[in-house]
Protein backbone atom coordinates (compact mmCIF):
# COMPACT_ATOMS: atom_id res chain seq x y z
CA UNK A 1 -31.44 13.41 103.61
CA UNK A 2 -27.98 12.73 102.96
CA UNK A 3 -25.55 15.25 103.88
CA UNK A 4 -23.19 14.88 101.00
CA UNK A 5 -23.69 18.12 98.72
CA UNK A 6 -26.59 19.43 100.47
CA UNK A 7 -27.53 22.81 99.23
CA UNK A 8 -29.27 25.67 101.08
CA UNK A 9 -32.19 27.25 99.50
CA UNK A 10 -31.90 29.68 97.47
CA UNK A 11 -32.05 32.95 99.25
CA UNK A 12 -30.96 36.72 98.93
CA UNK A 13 -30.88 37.08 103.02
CA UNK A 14 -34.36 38.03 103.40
CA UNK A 15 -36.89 35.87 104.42
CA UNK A 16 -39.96 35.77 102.20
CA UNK A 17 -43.71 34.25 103.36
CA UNK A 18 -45.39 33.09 99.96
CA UNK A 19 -48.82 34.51 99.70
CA UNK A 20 -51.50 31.76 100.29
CA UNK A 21 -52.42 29.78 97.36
CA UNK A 22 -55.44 28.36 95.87
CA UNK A 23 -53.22 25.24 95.56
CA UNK A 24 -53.17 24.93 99.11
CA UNK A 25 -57.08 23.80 98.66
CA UNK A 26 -55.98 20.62 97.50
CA UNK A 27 -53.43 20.06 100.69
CA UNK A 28 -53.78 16.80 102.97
CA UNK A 29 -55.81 18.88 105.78
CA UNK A 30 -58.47 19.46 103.45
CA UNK A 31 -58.17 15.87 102.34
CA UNK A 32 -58.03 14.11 105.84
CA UNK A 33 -61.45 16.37 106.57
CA UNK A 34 -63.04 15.12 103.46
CA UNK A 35 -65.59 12.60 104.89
CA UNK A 36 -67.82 10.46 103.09
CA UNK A 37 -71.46 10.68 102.96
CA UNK A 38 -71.86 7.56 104.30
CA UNK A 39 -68.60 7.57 107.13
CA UNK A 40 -65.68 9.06 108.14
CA UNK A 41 -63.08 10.12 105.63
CA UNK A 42 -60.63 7.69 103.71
CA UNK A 43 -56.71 7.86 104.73
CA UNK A 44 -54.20 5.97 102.63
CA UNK A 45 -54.50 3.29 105.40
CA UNK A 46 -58.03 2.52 105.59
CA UNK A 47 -58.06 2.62 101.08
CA UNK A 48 -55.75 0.28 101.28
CA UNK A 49 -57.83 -2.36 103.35
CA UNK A 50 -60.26 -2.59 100.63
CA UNK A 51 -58.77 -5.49 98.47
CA UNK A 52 -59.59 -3.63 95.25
CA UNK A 53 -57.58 -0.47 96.05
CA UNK A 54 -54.35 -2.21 97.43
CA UNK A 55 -54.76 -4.35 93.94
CA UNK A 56 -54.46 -0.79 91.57
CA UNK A 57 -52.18 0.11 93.57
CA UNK A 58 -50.12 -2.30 93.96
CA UNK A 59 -50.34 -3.30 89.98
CA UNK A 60 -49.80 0.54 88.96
CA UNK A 61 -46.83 0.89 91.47
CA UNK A 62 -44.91 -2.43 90.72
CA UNK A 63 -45.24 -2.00 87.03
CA UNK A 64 -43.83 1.56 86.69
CA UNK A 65 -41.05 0.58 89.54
CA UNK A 66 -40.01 -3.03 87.48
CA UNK A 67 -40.16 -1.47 84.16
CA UNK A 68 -36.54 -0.68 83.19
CA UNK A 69 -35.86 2.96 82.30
CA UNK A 70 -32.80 4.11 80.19
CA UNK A 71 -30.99 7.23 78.85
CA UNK A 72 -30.79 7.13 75.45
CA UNK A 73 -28.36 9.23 73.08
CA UNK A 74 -29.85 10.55 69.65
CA UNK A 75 -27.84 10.02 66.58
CA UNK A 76 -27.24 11.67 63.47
CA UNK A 77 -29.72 9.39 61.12
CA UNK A 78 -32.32 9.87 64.23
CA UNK A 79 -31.82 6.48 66.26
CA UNK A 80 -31.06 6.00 69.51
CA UNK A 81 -28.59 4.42 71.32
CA UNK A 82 -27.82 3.97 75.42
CA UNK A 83 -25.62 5.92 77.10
CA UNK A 84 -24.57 4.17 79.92
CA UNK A 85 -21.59 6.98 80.37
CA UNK A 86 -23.91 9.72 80.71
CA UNK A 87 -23.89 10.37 85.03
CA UNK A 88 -27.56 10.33 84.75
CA UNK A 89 -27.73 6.70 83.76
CA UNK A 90 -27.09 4.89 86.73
CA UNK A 91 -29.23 6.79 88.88
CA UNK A 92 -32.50 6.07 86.51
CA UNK A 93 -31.56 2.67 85.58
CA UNK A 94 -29.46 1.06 88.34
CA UNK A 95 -29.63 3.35 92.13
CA UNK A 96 -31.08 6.09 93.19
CA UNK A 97 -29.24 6.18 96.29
CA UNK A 98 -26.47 4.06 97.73
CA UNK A 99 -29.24 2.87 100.25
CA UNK A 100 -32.44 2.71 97.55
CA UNK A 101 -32.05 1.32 93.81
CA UNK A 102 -33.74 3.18 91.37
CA UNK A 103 -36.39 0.77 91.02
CA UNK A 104 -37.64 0.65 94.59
CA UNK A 105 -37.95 4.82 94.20
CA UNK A 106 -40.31 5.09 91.85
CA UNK A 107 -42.52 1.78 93.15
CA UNK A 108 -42.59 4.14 96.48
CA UNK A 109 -43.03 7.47 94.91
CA UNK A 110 -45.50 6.13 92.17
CA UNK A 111 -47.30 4.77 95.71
CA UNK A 112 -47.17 8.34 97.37
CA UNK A 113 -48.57 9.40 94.51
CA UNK A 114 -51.51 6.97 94.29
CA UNK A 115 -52.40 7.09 98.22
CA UNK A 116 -51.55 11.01 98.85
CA UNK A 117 -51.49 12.55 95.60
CA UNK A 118 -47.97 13.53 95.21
CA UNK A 119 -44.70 11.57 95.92
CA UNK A 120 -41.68 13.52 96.01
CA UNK A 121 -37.90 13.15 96.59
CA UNK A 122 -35.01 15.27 97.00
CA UNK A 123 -32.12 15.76 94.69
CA UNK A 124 -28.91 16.00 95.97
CA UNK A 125 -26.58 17.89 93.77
CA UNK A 126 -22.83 18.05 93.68
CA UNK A 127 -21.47 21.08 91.29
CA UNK A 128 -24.59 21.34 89.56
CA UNK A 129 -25.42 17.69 89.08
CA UNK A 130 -27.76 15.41 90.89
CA UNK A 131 -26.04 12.41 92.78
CA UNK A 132 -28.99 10.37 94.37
CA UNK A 133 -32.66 10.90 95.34
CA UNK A 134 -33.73 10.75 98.67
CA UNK A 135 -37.49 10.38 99.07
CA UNK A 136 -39.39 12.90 101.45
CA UNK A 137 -42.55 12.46 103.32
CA UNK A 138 -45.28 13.03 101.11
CA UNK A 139 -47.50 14.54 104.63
CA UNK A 140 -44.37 16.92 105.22
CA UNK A 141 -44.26 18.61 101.97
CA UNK A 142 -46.52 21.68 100.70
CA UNK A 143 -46.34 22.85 97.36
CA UNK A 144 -46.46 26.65 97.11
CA UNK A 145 -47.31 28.81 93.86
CA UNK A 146 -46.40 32.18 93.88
CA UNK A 147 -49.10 34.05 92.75
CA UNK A 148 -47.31 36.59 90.85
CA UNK A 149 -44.95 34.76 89.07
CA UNK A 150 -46.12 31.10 89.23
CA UNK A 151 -42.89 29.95 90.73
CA UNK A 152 -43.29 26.38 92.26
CA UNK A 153 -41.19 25.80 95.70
CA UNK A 154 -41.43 22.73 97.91
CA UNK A 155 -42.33 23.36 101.83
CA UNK A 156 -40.44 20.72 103.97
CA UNK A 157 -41.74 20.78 107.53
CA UNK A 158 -40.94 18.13 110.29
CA UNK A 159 -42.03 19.40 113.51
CA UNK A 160 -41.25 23.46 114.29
CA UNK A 161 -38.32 23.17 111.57
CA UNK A 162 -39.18 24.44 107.83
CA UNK A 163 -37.06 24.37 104.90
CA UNK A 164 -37.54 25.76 101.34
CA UNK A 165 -37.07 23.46 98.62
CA UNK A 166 -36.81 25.37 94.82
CA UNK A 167 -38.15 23.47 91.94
CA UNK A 168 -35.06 22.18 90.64
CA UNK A 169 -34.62 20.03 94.12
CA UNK A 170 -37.52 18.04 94.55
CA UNK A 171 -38.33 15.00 92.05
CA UNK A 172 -41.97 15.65 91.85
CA UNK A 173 -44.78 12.79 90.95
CA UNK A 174 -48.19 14.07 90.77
CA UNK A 175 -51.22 11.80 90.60
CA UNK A 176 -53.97 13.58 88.50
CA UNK A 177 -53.47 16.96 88.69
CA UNK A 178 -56.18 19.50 88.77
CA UNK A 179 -54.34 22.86 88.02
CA UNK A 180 -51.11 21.48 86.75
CA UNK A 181 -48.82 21.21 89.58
CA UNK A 182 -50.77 19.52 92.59
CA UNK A 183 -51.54 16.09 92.33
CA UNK A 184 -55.22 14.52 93.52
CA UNK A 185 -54.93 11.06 94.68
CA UNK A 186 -57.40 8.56 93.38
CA UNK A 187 -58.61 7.05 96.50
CA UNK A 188 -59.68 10.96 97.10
CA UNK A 189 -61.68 11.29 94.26
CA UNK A 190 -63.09 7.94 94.71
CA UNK A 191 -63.61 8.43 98.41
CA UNK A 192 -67.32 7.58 98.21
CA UNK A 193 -66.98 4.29 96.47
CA UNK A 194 -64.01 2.65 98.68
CA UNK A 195 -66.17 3.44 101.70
CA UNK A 196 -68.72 1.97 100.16
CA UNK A 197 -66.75 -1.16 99.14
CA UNK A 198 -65.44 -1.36 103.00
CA UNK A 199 -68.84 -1.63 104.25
CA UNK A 200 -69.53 -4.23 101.79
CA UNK A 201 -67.55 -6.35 103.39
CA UNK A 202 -68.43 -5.76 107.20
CA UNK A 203 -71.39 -7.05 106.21
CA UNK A 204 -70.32 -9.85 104.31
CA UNK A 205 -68.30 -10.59 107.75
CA UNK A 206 -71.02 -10.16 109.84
CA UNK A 207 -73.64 -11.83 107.85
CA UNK A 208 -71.57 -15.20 107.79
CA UNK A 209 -70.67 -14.77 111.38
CA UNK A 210 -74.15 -15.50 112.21
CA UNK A 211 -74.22 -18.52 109.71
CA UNK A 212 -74.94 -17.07 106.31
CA UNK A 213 -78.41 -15.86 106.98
CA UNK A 214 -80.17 -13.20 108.75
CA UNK A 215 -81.76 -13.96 112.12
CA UNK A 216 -85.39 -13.51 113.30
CA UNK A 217 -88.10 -12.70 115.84
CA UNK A 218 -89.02 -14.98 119.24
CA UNK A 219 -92.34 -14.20 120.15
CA UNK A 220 -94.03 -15.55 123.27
CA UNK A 221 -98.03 -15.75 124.29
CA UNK A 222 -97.37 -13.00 126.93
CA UNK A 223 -94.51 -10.73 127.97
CA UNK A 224 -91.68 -12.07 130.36
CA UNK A 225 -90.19 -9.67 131.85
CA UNK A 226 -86.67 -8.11 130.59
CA UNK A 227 -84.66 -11.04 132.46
CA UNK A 228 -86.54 -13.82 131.27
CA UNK A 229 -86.49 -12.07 127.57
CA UNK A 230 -82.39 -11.62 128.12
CA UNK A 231 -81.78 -14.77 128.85
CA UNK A 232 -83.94 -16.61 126.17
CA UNK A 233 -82.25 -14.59 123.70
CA UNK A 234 -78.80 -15.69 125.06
CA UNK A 235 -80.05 -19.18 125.19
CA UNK A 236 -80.74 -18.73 121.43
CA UNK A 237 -77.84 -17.38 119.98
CA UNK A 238 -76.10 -19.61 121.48
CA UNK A 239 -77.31 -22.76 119.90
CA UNK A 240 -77.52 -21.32 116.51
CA UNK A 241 -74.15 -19.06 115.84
CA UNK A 242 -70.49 -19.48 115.65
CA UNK A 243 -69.80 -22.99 116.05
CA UNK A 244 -73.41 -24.14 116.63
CA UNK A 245 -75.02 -23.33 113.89
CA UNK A 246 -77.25 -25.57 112.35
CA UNK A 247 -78.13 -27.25 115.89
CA UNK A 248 -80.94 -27.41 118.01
CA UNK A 249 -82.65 -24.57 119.88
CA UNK A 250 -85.35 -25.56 122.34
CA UNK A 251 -88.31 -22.45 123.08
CA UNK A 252 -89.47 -22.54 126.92
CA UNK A 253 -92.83 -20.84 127.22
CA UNK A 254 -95.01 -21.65 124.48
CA UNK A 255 -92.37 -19.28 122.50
CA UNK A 256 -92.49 -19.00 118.55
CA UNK A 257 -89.54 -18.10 116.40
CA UNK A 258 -89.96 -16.64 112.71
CA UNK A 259 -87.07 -16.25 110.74
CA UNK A 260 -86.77 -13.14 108.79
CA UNK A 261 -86.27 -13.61 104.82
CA UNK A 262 -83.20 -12.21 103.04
CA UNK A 263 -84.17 -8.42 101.11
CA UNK A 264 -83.69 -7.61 97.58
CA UNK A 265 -80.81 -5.63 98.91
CA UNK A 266 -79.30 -8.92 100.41
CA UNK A 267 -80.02 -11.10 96.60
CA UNK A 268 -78.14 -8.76 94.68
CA UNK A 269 -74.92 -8.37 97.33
CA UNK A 270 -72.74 -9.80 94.73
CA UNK A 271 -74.25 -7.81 92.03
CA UNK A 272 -73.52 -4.37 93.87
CA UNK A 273 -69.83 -5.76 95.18
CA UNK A 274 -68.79 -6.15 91.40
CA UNK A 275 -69.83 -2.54 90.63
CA UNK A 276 -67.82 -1.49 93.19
CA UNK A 277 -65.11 -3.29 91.58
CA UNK A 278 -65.79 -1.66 88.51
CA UNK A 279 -66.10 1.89 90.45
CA UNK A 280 -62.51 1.91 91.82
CA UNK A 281 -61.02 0.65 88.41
CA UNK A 282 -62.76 3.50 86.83
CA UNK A 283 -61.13 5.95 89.53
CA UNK A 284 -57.82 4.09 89.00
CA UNK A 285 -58.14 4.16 85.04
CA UNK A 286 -57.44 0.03 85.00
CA UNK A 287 -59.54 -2.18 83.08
CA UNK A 288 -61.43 -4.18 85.85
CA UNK A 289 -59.48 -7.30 84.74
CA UNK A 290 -56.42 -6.57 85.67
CA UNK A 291 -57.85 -6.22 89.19
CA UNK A 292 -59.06 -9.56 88.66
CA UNK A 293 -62.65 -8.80 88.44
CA UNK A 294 -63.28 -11.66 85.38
CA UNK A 295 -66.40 -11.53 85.18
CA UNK A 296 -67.11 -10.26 81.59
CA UNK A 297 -63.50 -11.32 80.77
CA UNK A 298 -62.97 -13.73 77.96
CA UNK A 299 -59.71 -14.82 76.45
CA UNK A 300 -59.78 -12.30 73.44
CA UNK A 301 -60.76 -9.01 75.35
CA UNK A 302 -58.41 -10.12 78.28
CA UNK A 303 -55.71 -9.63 75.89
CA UNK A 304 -57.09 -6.57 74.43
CA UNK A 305 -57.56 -4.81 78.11
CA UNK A 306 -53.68 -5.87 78.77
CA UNK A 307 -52.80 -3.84 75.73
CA UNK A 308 -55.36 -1.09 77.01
CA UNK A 309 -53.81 -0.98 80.20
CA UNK A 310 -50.35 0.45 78.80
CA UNK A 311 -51.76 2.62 76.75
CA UNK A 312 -54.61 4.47 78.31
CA UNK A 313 -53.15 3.89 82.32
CA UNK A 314 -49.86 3.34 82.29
CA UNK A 315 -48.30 5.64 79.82
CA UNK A 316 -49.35 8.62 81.48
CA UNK A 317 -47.26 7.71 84.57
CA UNK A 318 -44.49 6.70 82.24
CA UNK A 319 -44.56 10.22 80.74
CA UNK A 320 -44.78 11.90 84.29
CA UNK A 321 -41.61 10.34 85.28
CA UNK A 322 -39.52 10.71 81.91
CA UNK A 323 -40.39 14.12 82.46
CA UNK A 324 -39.24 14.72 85.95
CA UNK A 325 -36.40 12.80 84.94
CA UNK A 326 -35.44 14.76 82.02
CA UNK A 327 -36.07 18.43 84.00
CA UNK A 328 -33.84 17.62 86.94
CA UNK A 329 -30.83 15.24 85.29
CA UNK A 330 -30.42 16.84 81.80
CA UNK A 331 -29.17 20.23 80.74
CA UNK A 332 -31.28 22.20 78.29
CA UNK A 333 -28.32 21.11 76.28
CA UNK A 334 -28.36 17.70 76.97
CA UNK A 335 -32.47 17.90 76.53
CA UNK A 336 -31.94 17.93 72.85
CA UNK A 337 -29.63 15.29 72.36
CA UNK A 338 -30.39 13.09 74.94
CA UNK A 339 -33.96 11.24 75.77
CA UNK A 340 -35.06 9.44 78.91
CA UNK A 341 -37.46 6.57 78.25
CA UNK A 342 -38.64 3.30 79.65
CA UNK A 343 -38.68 -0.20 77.82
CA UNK A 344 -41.97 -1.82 77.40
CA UNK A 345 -41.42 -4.48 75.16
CA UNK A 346 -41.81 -6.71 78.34
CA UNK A 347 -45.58 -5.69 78.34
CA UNK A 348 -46.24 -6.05 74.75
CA UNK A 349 -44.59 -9.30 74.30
CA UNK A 350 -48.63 -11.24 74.05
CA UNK A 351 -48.97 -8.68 70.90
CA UNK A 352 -45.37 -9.20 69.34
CA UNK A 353 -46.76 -10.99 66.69
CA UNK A 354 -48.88 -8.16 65.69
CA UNK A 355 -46.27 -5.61 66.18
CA UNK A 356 -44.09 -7.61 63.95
CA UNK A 357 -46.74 -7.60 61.12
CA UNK A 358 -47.43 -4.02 61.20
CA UNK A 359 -43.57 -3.51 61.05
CA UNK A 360 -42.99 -5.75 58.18
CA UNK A 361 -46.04 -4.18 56.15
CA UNK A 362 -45.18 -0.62 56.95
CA UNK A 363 -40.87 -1.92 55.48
CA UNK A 364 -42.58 -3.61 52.50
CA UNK A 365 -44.75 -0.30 51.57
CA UNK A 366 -41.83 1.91 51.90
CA UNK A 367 -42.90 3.58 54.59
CA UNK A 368 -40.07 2.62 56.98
CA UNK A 369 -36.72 2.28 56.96
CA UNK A 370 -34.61 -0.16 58.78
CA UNK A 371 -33.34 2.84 61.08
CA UNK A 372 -36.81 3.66 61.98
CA UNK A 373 -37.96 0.22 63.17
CA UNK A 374 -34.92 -0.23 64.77
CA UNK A 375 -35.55 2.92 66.72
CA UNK A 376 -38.77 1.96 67.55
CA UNK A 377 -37.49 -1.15 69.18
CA UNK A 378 -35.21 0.93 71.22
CA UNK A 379 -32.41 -0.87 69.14
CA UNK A 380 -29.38 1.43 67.72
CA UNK A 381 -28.86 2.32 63.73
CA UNK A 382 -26.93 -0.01 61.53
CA UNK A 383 -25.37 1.42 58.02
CA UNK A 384 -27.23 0.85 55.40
CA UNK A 385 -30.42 1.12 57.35
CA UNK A 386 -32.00 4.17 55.64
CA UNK A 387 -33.24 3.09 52.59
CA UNK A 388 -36.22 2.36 51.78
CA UNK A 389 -35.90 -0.29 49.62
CA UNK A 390 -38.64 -3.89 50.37
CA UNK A 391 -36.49 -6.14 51.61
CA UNK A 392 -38.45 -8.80 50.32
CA UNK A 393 -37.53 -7.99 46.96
CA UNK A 394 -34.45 -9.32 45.88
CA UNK A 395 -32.67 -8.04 42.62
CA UNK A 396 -31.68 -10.62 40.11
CA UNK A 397 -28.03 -10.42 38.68
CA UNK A 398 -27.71 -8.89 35.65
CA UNK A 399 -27.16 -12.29 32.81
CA UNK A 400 -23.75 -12.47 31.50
CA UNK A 401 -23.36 -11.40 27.30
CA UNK A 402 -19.80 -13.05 27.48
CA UNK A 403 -19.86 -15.78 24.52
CA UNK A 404 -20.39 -18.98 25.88
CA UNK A 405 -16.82 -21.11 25.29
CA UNK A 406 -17.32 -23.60 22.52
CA UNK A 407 -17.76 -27.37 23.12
CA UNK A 408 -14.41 -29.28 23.29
């Protein structure tokens, strides 16, 4: 952390111990210990070696991180308009730190969030205002809840040290949350199904390592002792994996070989791999096209699931930043004159045309005024722009009663 206007915690000279916490349940001990029925447990690094996983991730991260997020000032006639004056600005829209732009933090804290629940950052403060964010180790941080007031404070440890973090330090990102404070990552909750996924493809690897089919039995008239047996079966796999495959084996004793016929298991591999596709897009909340699983995808619905996507998975992340955002860089003041928010018109631009029809209906009916489309295209009033007059409707001038000048 930087030192420039580092605070200490707050303290009255006595050193308190919180009590424990049932949040505590939902710290990465107990989630490193949570093994899968079928292997050992998933870690951030072993989710993201399944190609599906690094994909939401990856899509979920990069989106909220190249999304650009701006303070906005309200006005009188309720539009908004940027304030790029405010001190807040720069560190949501243009760096974080004078090391990190303000980008890059939430693509890694959005990350934290996916692989280990929670991503968090400290903010630096100089008189009272925060001056940069300095991300913090998701694995060194503990959220503690005091159980008698429901205070939240931030437990940084790195080794034997500890520090205290209060609420109003720490930029906090929770994944889904289970009691409101503590994030869960996904690959957590979808433990099971990534594991499952990963040995998918071992076998996938192993299976075409021995040429794309399964192997078989040598049988010979009478036995041959373990030598003779070892070396026959070296002789053989020799001559029909890796490199030799397809070529020709030659049996010594009067041996027989039968190969073994693929299971039902085995005919419907790539059935089962696309469910798993469709498993970890459910735990990610993505449609399973935008992790490229195009199966049922046509080019109507892949539209439609684009438009889903911001909606139903993305806007929820959206909101968990603007949040943090607005608790840690706005006054209560400022709160109600002031409104952080990210532009999306970027993601919407396939459905502009719709957007642009239900905006010109809702102006023709009356039910909008200029001002109000114009604020919901993050675009500042004009005068004028509060009626609600159809602008399709022009007014004819009124005709003239002045006596029309006689013929020369």
């Amino acid at each position: 952390m930087s030192k420039r206007g580092k605070r200490k915690a707050k303290s009255d000279g006595v050193e308190r111990k919180s009590a424990p916490s049932v949040i505590n349940l939902w710290g990465l001990d107990s989630f490193l210990a949570a093994s899968t029925i079928a292997g050992p447990a998933i870690t951030p690094e072993t989710a993201m070696q399944c190609t599906a996983v690094a994909c939401a991730v990856s899509l979920i991260a990069d989106t909220v991180g190249n999304l650009p997020c701006k303070l906005y000032a309200r006005d009188e006639k309720g539009g908004k308009e940027v304030d790029a004056e405010h001190p807040a600005y720069s560190i949501i829209h243009d760096d974080a730190s004078p090391d990190v732009s303000a980008s890059a933090l939430r693509t890694q804290l959005t990350t934290d969030a996916l692989l280990h629940g929670n991503g968090y950052a400290y903010a630096n403060r100089v008189n009272g205002r925060v001056v940069e964010f300095n991300r913090l180790d998701p694995r060194a941080v503990t959220v503690e809840t005091s159980p008698l007031t429901g205070e939240v404070r931030y437990r940084l440890s790195s080794g034997s040290d500890h520090r205290t973090l209060a609420r109003d330090e720490v930029l906090h990102i929770p994944a889904f949350s289970l009691d409101g404070v503590k994030g869960v990552a996904p690959i957590h909750m979808a433990r099971e199904a990534i594991y499952l996924s990963l040995i998918m493809e071992k076998h996938a690897s192993r299976l075409f390592a021995n040429g794309g089919r399964p192997s078989g039995i040598l049988k010979f008239p009478e036995d041959l002792g373990a030598e003779a047996s070892q070396r026959m079966k070296e002789s053989w796999q020799a001559a029909t994996r890796g490199d030799a495959a397809g070529g020709t084996a030659i049996i010594e004793e009067g041996g027989d070989f039968t190969p073994l016929a693929f299971s039902s298991v085995d005919a419907q591999f790539m059935e089962l791999r696309t469910h798993q596709l469709d498993e970890i897009a459910r735990a990610f909340r993505v449609p399973p096209s935008m992790i490229f699983n195009l199966g049922r995808a046509t080019w109507g619905n892949a539209e439609q699931m684009g438009s889903l996507f911001l909606q139903l998975s993305l806007l929820p992340w959206l909101r968990v930043w603007t949040d943090a955002y607005r608790r840690l860089l706005l006054s209560e003041d400022e709160r109600r004159t002031h409104v952080v928010d990210f532009v999306t018109d970027d993601l919407l631009r396939a459905d502009f045309a719709t957007r642009a029809t239900a905006y010109g209906q809702y102006r023709a009916m009356g039910a909008m005024t200029a001002n109000e489309v114009r604020a919901g295209l993050n675009l500042p009033a004009l005068d004028g722009g509060d009626r609600l007059d159809n602008p399709n409707i022009t007014t004819a001038p009124a005709a003239s009663t002045a006596p029309e000048a006689e013929a020369a």
